[in-house]
N, C-alpha and C. Protein backbone atom coordinates (compact mmCIF):
# COMPACT_ATOMS: atom_id res chain seq x y z
N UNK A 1 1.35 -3.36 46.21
CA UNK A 1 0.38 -2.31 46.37
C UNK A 1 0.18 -1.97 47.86
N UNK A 2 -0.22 -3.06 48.83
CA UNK A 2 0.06 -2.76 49.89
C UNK A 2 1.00 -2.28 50.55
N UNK A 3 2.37 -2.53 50.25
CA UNK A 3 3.82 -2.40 50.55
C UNK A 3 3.55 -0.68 50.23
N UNK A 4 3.32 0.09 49.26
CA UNK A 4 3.18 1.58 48.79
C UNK A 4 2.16 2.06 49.60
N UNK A 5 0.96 1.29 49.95
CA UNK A 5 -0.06 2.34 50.55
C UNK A 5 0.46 2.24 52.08
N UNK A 6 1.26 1.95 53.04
CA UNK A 6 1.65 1.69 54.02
C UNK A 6 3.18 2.51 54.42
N UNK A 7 3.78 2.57 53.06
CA UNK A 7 5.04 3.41 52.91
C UNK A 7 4.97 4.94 53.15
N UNK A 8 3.37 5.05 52.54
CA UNK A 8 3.01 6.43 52.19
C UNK A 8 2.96 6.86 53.47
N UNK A 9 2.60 6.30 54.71
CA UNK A 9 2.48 6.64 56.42
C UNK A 9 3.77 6.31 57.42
N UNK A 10 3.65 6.99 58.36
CA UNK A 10 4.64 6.88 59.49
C UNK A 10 4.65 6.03 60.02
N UNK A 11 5.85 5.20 60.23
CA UNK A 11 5.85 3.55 60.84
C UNK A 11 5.02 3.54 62.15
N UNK A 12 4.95 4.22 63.02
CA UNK A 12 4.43 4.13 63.69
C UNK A 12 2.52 4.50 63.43
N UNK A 13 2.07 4.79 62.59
CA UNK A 13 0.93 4.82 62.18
C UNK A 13 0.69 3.53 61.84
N UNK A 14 1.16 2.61 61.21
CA UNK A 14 0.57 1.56 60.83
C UNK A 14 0.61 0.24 62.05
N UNK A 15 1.11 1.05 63.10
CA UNK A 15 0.98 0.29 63.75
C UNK A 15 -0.54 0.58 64.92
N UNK A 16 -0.98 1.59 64.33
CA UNK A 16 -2.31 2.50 65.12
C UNK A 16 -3.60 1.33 65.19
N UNK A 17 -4.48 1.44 65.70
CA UNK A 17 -5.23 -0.05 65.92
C UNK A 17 -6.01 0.17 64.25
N UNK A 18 -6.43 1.36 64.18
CA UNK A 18 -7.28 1.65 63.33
C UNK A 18 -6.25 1.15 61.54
N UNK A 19 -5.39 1.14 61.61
CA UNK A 19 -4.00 0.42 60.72
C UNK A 19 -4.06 -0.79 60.59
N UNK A 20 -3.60 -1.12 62.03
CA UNK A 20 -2.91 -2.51 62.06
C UNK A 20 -3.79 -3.54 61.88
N UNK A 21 -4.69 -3.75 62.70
CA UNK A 21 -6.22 -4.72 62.50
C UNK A 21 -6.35 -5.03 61.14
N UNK A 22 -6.99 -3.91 60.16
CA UNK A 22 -7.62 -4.27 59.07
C UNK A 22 -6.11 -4.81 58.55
N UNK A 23 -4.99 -4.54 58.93
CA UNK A 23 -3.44 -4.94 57.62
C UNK A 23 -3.41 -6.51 58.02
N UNK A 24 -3.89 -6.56 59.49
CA UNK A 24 -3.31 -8.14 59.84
C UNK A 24 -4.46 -8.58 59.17
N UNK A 25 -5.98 -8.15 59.36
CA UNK A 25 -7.27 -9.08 58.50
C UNK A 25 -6.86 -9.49 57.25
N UNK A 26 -6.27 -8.18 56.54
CA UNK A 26 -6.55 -8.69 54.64
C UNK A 26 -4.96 -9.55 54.71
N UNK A 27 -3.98 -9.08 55.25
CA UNK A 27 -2.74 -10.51 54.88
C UNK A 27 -3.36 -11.75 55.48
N UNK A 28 -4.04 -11.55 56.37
CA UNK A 28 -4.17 -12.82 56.84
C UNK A 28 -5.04 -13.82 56.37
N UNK A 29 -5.99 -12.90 55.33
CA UNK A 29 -7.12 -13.69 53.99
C UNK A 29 -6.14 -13.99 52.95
N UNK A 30 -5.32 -12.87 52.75
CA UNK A 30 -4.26 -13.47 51.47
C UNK A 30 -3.71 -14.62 51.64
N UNK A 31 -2.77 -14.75 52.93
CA UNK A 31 -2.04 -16.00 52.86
C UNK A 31 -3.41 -17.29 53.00
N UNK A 32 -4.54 -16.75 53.83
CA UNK A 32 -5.30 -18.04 53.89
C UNK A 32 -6.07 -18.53 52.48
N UNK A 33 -6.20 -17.14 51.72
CA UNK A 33 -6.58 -17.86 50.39
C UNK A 33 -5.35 -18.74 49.57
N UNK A 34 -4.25 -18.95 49.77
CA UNK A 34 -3.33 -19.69 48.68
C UNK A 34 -2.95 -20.83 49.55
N UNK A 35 -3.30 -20.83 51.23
CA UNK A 35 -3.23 -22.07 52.08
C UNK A 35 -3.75 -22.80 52.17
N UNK A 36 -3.74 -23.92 52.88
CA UNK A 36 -4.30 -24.98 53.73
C UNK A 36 -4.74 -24.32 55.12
N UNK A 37 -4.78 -23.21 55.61
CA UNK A 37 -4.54 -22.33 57.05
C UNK A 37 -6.28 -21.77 56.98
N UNK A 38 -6.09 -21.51 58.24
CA UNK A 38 -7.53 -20.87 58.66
C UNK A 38 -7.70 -20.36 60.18
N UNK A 39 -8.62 -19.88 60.34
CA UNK A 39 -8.12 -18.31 61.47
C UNK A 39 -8.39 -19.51 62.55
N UNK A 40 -7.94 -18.87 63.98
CA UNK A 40 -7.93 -19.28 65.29
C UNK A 40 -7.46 -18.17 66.18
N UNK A 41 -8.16 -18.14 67.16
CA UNK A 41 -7.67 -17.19 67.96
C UNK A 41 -7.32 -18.28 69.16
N UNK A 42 -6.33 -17.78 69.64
CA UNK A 42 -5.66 -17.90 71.18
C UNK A 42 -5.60 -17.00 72.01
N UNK A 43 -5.60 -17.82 73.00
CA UNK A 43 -5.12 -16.88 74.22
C UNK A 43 -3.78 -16.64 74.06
N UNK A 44 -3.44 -15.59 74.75
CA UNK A 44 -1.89 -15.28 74.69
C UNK A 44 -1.37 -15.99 75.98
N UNK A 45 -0.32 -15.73 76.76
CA UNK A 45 0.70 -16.37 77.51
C UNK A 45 0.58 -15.05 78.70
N UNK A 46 -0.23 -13.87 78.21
CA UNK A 46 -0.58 -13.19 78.88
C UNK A 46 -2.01 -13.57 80.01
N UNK A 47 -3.01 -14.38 79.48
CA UNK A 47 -3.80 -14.80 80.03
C UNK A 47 -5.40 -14.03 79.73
N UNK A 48 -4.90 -12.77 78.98
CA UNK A 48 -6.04 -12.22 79.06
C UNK A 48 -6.41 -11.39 77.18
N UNK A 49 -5.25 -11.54 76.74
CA UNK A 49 -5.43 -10.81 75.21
C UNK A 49 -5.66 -12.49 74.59
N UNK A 50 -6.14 -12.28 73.27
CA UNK A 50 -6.94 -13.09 72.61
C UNK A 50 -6.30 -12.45 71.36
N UNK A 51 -4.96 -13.50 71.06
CA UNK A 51 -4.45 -13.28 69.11
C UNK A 51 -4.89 -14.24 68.14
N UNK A 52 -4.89 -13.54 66.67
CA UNK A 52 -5.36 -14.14 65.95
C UNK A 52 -4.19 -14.77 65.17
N UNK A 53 -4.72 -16.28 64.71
CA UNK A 53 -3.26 -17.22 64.41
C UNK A 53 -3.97 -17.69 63.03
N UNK A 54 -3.13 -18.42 62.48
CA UNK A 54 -3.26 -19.23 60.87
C UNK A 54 -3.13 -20.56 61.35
N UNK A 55 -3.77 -21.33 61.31
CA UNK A 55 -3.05 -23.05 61.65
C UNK A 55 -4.11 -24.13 60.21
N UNK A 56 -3.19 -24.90 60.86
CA UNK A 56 -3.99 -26.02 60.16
C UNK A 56 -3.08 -27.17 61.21
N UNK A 57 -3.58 -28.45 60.44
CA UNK A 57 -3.56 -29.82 61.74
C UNK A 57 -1.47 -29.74 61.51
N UNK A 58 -0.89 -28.99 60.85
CA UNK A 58 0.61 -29.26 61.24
C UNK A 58 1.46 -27.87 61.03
N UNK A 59 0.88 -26.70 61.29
CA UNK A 59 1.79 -25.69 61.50
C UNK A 59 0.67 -24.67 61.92
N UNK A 60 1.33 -23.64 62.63
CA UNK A 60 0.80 -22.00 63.04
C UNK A 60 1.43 -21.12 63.10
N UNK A 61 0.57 -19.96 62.72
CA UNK A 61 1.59 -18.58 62.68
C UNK A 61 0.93 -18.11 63.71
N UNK A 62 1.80 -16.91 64.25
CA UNK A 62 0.99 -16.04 64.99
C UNK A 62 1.00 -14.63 63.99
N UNK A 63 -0.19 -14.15 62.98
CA UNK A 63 -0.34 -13.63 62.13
C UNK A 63 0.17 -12.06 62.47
N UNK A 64 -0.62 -12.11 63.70
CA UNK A 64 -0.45 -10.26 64.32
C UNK A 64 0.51 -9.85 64.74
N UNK A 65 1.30 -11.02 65.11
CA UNK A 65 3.26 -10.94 65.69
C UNK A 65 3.69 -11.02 64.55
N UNK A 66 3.76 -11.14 63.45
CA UNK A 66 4.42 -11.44 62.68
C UNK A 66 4.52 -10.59 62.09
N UNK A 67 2.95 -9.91 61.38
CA UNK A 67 2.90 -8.00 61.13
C UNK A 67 3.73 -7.10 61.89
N UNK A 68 3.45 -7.31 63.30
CA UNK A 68 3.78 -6.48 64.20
C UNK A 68 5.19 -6.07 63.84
N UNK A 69 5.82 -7.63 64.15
CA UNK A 69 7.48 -7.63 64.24
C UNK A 69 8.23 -6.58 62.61
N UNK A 70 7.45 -7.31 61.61
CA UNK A 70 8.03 -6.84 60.14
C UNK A 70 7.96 -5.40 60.29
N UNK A 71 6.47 -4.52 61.07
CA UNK A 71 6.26 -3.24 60.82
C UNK A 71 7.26 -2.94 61.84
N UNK A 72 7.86 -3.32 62.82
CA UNK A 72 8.64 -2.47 64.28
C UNK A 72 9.78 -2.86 63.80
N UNK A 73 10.25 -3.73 63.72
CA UNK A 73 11.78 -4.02 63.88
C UNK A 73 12.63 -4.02 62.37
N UNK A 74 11.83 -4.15 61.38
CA UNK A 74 12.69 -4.52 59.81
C UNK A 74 12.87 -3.40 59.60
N UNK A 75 14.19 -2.66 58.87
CA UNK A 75 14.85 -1.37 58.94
C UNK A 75 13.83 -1.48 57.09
N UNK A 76 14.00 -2.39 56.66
CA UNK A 76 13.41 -2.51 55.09
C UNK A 76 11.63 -2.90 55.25
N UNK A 77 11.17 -2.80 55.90
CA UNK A 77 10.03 -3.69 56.07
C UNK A 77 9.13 -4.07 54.97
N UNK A 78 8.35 -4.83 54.81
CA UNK A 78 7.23 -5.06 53.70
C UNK A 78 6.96 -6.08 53.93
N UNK A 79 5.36 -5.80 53.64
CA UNK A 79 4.16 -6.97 54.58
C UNK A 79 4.57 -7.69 53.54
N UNK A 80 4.42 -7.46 51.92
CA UNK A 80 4.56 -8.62 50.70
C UNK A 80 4.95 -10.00 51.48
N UNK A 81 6.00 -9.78 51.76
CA UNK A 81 7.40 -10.66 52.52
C UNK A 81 6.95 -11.24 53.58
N UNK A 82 5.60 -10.96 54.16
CA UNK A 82 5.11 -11.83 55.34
C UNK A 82 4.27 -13.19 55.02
N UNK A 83 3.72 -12.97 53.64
CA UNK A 83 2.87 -14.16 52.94
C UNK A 83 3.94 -14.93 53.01
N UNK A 84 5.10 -14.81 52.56
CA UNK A 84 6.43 -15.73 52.41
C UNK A 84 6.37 -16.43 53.52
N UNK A 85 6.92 -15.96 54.97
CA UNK A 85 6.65 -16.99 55.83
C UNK A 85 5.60 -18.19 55.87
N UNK A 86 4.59 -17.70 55.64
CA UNK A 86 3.43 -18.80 55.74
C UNK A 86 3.35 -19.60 54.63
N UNK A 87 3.96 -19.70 53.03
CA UNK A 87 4.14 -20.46 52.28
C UNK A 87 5.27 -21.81 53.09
């Protein structure tokens, strides 16, 4: 369902803040509802942006890179396929 309401827009729209935010919030409740995971923010390597991650005491995602990457770079993209990683 998500995968269709996201199709329906220009790749580069979903990457718009007003897009991307709420897409990384609700995957990032999905995968945390079927996990062991729970939110954390970091600092970046930049020193000054603040991302939001999934961890628990033996793995982390970086949730918003991970959106990011699937929406920019996958010629096929679909968020579905991002819960996968975090299983």
């Amino acid at each position: 369902m998500v995968d269709q309401a996201i199709h329906q827009k220009e790749r580069y729209e979903c990457l718009l803040p007003e897009v991307f935010t709420p897409l990384v919030a609700y995957l990032g409740e999905v995968v945390k509802s079927r996990t062991d995971l729970d939110w954390e923010m970091r600092l970046a390597s930049n020193g000054t942006t603040w991302e939001p991650w999934l961890v628990s005491s033996n793995r982390s995602f970086p949730i918003a890179s991970i959106v990011y990457d699937e929406l920019s770079e996958e010629p096929d993209y679909s968020v579905s396929a991002i819960a996968d990683v975090c299983f």
